[in-house]
C-alpha atoms as a PDB file:
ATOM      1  CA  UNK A   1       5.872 -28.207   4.624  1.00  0.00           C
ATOM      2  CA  UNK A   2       3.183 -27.322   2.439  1.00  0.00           C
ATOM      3  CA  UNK A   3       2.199 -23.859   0.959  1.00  0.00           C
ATOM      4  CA  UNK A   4      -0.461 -21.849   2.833  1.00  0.00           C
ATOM      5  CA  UNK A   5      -2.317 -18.900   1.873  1.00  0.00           C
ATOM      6  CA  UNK A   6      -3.158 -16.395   5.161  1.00  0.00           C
ATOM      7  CA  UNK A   7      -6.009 -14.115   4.238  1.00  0.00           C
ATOM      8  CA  UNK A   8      -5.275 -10.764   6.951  1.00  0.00           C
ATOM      9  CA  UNK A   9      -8.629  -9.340   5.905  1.00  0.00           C
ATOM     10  CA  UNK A  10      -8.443  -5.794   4.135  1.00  0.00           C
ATOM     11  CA  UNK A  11      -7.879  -7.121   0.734  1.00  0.00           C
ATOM     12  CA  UNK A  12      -4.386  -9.014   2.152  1.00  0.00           C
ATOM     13  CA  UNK A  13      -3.188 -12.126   1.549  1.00  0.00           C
ATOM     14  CA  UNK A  14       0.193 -13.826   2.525  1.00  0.00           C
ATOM     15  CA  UNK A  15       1.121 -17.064   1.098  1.00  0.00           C
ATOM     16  CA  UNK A  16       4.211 -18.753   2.630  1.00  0.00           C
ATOM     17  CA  UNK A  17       6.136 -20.650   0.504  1.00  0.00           C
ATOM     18  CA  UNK A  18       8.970 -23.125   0.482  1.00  0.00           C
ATOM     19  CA  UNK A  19      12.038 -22.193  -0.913  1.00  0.00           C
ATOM     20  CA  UNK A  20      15.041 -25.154   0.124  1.00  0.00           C
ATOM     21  CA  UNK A  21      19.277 -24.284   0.263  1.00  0.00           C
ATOM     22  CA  UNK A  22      21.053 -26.350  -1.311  1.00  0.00           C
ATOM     23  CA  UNK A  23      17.613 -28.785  -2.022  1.00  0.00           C
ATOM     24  CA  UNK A  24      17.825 -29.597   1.437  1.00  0.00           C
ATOM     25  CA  UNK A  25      16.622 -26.933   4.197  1.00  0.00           C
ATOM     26  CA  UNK A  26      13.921 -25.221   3.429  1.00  0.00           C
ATOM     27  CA  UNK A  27      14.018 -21.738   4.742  1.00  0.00           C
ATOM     28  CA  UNK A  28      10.867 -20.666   2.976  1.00  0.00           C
ATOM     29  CA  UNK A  29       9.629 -17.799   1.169  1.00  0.00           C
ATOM     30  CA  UNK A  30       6.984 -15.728   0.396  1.00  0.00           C
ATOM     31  CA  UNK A  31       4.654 -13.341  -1.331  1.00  0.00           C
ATOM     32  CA  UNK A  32       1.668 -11.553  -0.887  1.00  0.00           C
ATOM     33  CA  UNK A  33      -1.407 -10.590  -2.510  1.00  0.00           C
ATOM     34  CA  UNK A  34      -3.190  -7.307  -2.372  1.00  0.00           C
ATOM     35  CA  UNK A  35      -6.723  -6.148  -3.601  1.00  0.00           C
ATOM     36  CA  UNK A  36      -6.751  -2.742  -4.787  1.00  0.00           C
ATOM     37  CA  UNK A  37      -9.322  -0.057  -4.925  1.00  0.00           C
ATOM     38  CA  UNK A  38     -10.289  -0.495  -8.299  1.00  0.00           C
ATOM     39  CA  UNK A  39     -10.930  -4.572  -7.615  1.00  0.00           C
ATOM     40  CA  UNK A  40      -7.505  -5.852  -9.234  1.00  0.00           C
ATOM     41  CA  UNK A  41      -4.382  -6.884  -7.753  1.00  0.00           C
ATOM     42  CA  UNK A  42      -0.918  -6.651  -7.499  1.00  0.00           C
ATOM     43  CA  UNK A  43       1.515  -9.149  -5.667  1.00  0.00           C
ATOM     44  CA  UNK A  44       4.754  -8.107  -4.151  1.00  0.00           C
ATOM     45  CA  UNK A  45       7.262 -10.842  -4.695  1.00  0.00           C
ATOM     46  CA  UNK A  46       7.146 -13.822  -6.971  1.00  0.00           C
ATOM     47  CA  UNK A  47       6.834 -17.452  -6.041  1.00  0.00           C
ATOM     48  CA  UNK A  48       5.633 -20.594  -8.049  1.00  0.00           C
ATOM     49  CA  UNK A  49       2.334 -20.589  -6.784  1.00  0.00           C
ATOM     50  CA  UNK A  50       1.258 -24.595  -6.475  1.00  0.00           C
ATOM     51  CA  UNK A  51      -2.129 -26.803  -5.441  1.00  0.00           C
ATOM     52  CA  UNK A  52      -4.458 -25.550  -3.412  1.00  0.00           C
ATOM     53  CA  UNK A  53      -2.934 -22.367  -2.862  1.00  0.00           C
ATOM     54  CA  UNK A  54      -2.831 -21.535  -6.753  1.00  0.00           C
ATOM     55  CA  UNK A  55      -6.358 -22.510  -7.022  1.00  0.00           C
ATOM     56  CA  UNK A  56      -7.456 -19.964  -4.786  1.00  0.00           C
ATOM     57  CA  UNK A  57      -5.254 -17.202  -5.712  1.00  0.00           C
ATOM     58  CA  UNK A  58      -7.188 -17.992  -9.547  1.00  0.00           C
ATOM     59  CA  UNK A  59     -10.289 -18.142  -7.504  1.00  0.00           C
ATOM     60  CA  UNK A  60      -9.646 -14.768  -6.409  1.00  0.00           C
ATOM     61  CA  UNK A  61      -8.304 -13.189  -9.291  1.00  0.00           C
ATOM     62  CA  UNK A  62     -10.602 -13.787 -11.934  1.00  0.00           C
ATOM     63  CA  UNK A  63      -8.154 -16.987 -13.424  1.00  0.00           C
ATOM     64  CA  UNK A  64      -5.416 -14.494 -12.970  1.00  0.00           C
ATOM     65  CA  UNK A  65      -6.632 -12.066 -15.291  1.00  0.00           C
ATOM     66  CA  UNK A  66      -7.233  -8.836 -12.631  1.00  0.00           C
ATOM     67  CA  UNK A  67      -3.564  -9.112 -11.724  1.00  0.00           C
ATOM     68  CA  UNK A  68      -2.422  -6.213 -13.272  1.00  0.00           C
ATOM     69  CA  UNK A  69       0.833  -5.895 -11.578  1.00  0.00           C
ATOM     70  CA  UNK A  70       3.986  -8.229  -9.379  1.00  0.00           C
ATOM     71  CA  UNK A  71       5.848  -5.948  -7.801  1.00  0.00           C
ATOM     72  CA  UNK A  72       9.467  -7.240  -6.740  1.00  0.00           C
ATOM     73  CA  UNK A  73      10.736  -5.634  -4.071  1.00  0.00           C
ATOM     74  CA  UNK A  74      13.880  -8.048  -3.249  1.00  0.00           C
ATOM     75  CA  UNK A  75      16.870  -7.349  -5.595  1.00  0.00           C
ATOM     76  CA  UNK A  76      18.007 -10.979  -4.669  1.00  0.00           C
ATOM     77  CA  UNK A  77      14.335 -12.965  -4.564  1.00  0.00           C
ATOM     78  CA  UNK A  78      14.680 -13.932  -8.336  1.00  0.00           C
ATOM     79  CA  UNK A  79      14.387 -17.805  -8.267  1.00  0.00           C
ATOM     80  CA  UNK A  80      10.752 -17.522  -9.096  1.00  0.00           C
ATOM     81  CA  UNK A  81      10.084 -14.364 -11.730  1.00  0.00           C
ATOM     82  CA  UNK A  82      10.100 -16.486 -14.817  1.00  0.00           C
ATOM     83  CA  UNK A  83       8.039 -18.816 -13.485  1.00  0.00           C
ATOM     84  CA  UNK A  84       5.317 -15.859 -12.357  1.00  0.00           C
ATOM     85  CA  UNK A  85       5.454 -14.370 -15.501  1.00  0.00           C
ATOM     86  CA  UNK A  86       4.075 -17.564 -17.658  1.00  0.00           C
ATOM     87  CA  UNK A  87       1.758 -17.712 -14.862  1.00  0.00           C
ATOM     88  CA  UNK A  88       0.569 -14.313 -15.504  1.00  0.00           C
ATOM     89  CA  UNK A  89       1.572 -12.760 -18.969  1.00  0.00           C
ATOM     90  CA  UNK A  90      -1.026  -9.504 -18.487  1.00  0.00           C
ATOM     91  CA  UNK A  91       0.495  -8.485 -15.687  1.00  0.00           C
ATOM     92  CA  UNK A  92       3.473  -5.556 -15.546  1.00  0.00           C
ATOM     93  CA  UNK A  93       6.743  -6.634 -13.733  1.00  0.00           C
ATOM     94  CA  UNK A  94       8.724  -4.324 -11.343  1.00  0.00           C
ATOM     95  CA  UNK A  95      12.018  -5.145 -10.263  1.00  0.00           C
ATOM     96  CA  UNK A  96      14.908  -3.528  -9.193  1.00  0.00           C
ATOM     97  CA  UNK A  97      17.880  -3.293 -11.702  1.00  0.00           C
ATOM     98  CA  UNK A  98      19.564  -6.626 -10.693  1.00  0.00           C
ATOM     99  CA  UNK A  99      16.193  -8.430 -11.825  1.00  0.00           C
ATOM    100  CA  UNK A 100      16.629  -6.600 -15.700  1.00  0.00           C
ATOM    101  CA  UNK A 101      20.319  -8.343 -15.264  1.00  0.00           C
ATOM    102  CA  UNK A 102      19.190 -11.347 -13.890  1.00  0.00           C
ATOM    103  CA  UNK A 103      16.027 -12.639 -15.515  1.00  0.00           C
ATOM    104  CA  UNK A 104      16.233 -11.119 -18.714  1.00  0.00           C
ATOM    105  CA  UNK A 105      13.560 -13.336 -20.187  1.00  0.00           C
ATOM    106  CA  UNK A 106      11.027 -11.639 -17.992  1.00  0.00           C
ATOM    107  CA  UNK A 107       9.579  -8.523 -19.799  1.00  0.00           C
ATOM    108  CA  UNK A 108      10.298  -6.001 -17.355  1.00  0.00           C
ATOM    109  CA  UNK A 109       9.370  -2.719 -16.765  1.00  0.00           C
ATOM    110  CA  UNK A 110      11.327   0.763 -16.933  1.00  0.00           C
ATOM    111  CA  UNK A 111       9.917   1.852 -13.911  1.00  0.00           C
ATOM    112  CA  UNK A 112      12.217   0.321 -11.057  1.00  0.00           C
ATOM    113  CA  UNK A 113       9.843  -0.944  -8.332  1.00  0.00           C
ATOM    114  CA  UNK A 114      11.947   1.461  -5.850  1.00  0.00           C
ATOM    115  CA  UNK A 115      10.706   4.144  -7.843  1.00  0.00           C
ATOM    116  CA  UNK A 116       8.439   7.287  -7.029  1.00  0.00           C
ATOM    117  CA  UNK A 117       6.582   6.469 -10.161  1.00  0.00           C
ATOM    118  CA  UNK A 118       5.577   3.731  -8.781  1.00  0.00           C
ATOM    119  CA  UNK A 119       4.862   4.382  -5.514  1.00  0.00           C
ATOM    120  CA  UNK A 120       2.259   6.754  -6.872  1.00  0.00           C
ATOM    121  CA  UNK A 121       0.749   4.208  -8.767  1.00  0.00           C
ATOM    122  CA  UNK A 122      -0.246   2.373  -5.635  1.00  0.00           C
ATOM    123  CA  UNK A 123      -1.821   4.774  -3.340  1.00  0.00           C
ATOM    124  CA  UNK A 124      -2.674   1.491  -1.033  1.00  0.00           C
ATOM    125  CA  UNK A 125       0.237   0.414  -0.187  1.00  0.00           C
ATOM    126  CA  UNK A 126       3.744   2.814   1.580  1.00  0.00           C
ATOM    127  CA  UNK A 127       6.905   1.960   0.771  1.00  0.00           C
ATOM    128  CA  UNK A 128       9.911   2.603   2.377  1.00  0.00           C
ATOM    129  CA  UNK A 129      13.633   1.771   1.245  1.00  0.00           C
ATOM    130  CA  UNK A 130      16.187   0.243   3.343  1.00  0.00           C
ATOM    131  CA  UNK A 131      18.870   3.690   4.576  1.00  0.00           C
ATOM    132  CA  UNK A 132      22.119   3.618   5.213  1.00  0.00           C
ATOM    133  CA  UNK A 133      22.907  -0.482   3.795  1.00  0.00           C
ATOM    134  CA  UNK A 134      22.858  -1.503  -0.201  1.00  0.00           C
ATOM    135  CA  UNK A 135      19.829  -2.332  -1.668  1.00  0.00           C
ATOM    136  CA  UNK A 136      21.892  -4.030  -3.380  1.00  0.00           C
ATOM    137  CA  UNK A 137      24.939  -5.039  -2.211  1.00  0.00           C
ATOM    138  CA  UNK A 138      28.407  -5.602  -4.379  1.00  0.00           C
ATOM    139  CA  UNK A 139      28.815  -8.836  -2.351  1.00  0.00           C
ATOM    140  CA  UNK A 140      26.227 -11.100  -4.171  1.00  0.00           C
ATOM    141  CA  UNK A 141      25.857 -12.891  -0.175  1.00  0.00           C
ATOM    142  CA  UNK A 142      24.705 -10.016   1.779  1.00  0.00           C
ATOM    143  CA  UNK A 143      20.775  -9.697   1.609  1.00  0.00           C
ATOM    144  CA  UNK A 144      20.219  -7.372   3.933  1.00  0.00           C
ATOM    145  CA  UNK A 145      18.552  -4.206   1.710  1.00  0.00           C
ATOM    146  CA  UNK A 146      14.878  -4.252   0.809  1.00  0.00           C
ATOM    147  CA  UNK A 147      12.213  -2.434  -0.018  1.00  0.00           C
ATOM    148  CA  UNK A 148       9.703  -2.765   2.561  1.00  0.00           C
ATOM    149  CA  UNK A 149       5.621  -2.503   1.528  1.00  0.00           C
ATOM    150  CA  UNK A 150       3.193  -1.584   4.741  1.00  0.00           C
ATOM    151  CA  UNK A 151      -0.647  -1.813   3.611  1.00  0.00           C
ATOM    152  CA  UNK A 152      -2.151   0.396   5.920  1.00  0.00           C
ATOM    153  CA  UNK A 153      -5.632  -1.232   5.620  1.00  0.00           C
ATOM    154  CA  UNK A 154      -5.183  -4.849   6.716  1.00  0.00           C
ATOM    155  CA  UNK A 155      -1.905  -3.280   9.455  1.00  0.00           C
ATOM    156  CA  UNK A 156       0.188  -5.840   7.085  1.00  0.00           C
ATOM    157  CA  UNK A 157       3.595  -5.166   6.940  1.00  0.00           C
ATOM    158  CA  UNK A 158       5.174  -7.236   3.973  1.00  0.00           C
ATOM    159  CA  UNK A 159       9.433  -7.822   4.249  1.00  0.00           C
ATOM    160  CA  UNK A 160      11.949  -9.804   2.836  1.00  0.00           C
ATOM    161  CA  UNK A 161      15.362 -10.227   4.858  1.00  0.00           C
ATOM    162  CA  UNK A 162      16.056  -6.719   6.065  1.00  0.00           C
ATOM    163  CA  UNK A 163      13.931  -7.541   8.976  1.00  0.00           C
ATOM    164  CA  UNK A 164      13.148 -11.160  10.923  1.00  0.00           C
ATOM    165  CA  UNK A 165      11.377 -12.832  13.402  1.00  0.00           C
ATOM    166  CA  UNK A 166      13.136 -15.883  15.413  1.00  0.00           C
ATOM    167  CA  UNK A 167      13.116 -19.321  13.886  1.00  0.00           C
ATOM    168  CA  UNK A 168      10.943 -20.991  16.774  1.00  0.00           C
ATOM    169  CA  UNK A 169       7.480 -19.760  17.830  1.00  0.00           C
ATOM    170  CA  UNK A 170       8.475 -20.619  21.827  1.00  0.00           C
ATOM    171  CA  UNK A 171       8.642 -16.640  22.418  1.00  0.00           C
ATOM    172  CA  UNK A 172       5.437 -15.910  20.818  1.00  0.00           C
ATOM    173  CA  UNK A 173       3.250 -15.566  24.105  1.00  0.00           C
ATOM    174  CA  UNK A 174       6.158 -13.185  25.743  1.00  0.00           C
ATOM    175  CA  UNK A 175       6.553  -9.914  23.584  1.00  0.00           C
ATOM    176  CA  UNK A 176       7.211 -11.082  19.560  1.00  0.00           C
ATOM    177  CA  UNK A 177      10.556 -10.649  18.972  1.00  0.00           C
ATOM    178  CA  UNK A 178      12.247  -9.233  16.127  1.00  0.00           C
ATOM    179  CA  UNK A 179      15.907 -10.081  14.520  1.00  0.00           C
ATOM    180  CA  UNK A 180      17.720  -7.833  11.975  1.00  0.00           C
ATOM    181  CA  UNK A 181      19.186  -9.765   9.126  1.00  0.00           C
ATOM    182  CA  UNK A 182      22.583 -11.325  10.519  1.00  0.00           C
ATOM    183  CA  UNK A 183      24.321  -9.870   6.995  1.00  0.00           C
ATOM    184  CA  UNK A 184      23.369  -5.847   8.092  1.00  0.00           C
ATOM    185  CA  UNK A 185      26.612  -4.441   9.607  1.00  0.00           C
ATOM    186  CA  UNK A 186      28.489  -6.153   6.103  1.00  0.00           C
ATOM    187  CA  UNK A 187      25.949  -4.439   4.287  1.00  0.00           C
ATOM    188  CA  UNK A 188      26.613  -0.991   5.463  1.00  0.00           C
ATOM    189  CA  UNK A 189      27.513   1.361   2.738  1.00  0.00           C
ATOM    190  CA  UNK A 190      31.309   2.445   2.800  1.00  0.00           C
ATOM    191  CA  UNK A 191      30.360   6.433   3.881  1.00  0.00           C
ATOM    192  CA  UNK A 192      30.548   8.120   7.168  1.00  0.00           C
ATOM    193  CA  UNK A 193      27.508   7.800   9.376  1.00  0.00           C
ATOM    194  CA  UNK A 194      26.099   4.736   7.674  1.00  0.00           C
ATOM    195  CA  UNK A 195      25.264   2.474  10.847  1.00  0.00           C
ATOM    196  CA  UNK A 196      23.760   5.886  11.968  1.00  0.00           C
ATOM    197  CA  UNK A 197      21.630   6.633   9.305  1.00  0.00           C
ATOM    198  CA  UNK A 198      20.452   2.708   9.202  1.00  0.00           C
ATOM    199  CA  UNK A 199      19.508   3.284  12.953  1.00  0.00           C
ATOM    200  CA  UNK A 200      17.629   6.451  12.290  1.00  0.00           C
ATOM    201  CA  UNK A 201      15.737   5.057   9.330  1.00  0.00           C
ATOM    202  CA  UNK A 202      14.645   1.822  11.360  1.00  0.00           C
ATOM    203  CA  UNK A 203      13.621   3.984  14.367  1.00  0.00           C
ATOM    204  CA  UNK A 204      11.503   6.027  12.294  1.00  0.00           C
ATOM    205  CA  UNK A 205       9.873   3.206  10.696  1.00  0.00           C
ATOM    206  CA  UNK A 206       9.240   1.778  14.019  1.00  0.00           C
ATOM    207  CA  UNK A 207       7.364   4.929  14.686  1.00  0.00           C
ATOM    208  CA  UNK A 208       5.881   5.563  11.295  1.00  0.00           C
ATOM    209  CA  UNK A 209       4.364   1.944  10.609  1.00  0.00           C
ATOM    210  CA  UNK A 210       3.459   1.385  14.485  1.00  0.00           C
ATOM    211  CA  UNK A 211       0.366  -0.070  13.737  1.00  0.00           C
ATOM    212  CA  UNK A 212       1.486  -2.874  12.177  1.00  0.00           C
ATOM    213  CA  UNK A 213      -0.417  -6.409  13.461  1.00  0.00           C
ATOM    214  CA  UNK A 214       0.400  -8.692  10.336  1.00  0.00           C
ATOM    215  CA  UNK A 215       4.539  -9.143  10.289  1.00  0.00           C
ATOM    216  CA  UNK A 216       5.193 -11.039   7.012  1.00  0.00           C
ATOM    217  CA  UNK A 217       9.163 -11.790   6.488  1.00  0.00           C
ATOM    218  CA  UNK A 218      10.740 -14.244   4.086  1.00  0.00           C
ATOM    219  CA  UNK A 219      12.485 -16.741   6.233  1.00  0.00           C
ATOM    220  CA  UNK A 220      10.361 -16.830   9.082  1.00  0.00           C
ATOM    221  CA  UNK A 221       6.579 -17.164  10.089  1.00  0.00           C
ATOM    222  CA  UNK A 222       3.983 -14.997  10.156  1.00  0.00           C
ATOM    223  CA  UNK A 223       3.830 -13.119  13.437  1.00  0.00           C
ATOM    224  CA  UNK A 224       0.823 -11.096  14.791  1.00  0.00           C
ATOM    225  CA  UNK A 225       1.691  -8.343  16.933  1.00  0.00           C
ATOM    226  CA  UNK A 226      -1.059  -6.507  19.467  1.00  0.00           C
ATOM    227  CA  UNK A 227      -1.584  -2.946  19.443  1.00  0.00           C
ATOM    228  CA  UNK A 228       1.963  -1.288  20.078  1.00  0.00           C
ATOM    229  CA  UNK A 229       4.413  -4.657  20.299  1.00  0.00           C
ATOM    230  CA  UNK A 230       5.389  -4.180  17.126  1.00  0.00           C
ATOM    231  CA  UNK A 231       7.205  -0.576  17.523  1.00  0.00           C
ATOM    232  CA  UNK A 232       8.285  -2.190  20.765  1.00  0.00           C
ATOM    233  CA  UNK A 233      10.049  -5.058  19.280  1.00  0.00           C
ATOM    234  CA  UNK A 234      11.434  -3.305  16.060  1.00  0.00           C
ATOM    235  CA  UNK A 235      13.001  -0.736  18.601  1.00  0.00           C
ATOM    236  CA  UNK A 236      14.806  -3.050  20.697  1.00  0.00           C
ATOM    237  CA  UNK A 237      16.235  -4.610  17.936  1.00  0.00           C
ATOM    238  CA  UNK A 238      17.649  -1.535  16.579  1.00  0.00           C
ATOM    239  CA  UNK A 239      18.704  -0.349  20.258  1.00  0.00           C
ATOM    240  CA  UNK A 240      20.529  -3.817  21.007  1.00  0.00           C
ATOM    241  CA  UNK A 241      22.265  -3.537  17.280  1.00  0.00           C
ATOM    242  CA  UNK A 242      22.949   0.652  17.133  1.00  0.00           C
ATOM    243  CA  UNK A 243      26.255   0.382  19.212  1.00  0.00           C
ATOM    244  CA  UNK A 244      28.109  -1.988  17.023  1.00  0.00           C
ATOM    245  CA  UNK A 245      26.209  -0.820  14.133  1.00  0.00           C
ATOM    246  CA  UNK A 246      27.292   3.267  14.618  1.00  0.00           C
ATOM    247  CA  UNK A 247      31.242   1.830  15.249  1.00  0.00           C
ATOM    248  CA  UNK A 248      31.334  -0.517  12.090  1.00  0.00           C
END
């Protein structure tokens, strides 16, 4: 499976990558690319960008030189940092604090991405952190936390893990589905109310980001969702998973 680059319109681009466990099944990854108001760019999420796809991310960014910013918003997506940082050496690098511990090579910021100081910097994009789970979790297996980045202007909704679509396309032309991350109830925080306040952030996300078309997730494909499926699908998920979630 080869990379692909998916221009959403808006100044949004998501390029699926591969990314294989173990060197055998490729799960795939992703980042994304987004055009700001002053005409340069920021990514969330690193990969080794390759080919054709790497030729037209250049293409689009001056030879790389107008990204200013790669914004990591995955505490456990660090495979490809180093790589993206030889790749683009102007370019400030957010990451959370297990990225400082992780890649130390990489010159990162002191501004966490999760940050306010941040956020502000990128009036484009909303952010909204993961409630109620670890962002990043003691158990170096459990994936489920994120910071989730929904660009308003191209309806693009840009998440690793937390959230997922199925692994086949079959239910695509019934209602999109979506999956929480199979790790969520072990990633509940140990405090009372945890699978509640998970619920209650997810709900009002649903309702918050409803217009989301574009649904960009690691491990999975893109999806496009018509007016209203999205809040739709992201509610039923949480509906289906709030019993067993509220009685961990």
């Amino acid at each position: 499976m080869s990379d692909k680059i998916h221009d959403l319109g808006s100044g949004f681009w998501n390029i699926r990558g591969s990314f294989r466990v173990g060197g055998v099944i490729n799960i795939g990854t992703q980042c994304s690319l987004v055009k700001l108001a002053s005409g340069r760019f920021v990514f969330l999420d690193s990969y080794a960008l390759t080919c054709e796809v790497r030729d037209e991310v250049m293409a689009l960014t001056n030879n790389g030189q107008d990204v200013e910013a790669v914004l990591n918003v995955h505490p456990f997506h660090t495979v490809h940092c180093a790589q993206m940082a030889k790749d683009f050496p102007q370019a400030t690098f957010y990451g959370s604090s297990r990225h400082h511990k992780k890649i130390p090579e990489v010159q990162w910021a002191d501004d966490l991405v999760e940050s306010d100081a941040v956020a502000e910097r990128y009036p484009e994009l909303k952010f909204s952190m993961s409630q109620g789970i670890h962002y990043i979790s003691p158990n170096e297996m459990i994936h489920a936390g994120s910071l989730l980045v929904f660009h308003p202007a191209s309806k693009s909704l840009h998440v690793d893990d937390t959230f997922m679509s199925p692994p086949t396309k079959l239910l695509e032309a019934l209602l999109p589905e979506l999956l929480l991350h199979p790790t969520t109830k072990k990633a509940l925080r140990n405090e009372p109310n945890a699978g509640k306040q998970y619920c209650d952030w997810a709900t009002n996300l649903a309702h918050d980001w409803r217009d989301v078309r574009n649904f960009c997730a690691a491990h999975s494909y893109l999806v496009k969702f018509k007016d209203g499926e999205f809040e739709k699908a992201l509610l039923k998920a949480i509906d289906k998973a709030r019993p067993k979630l509220e009685n961990a």
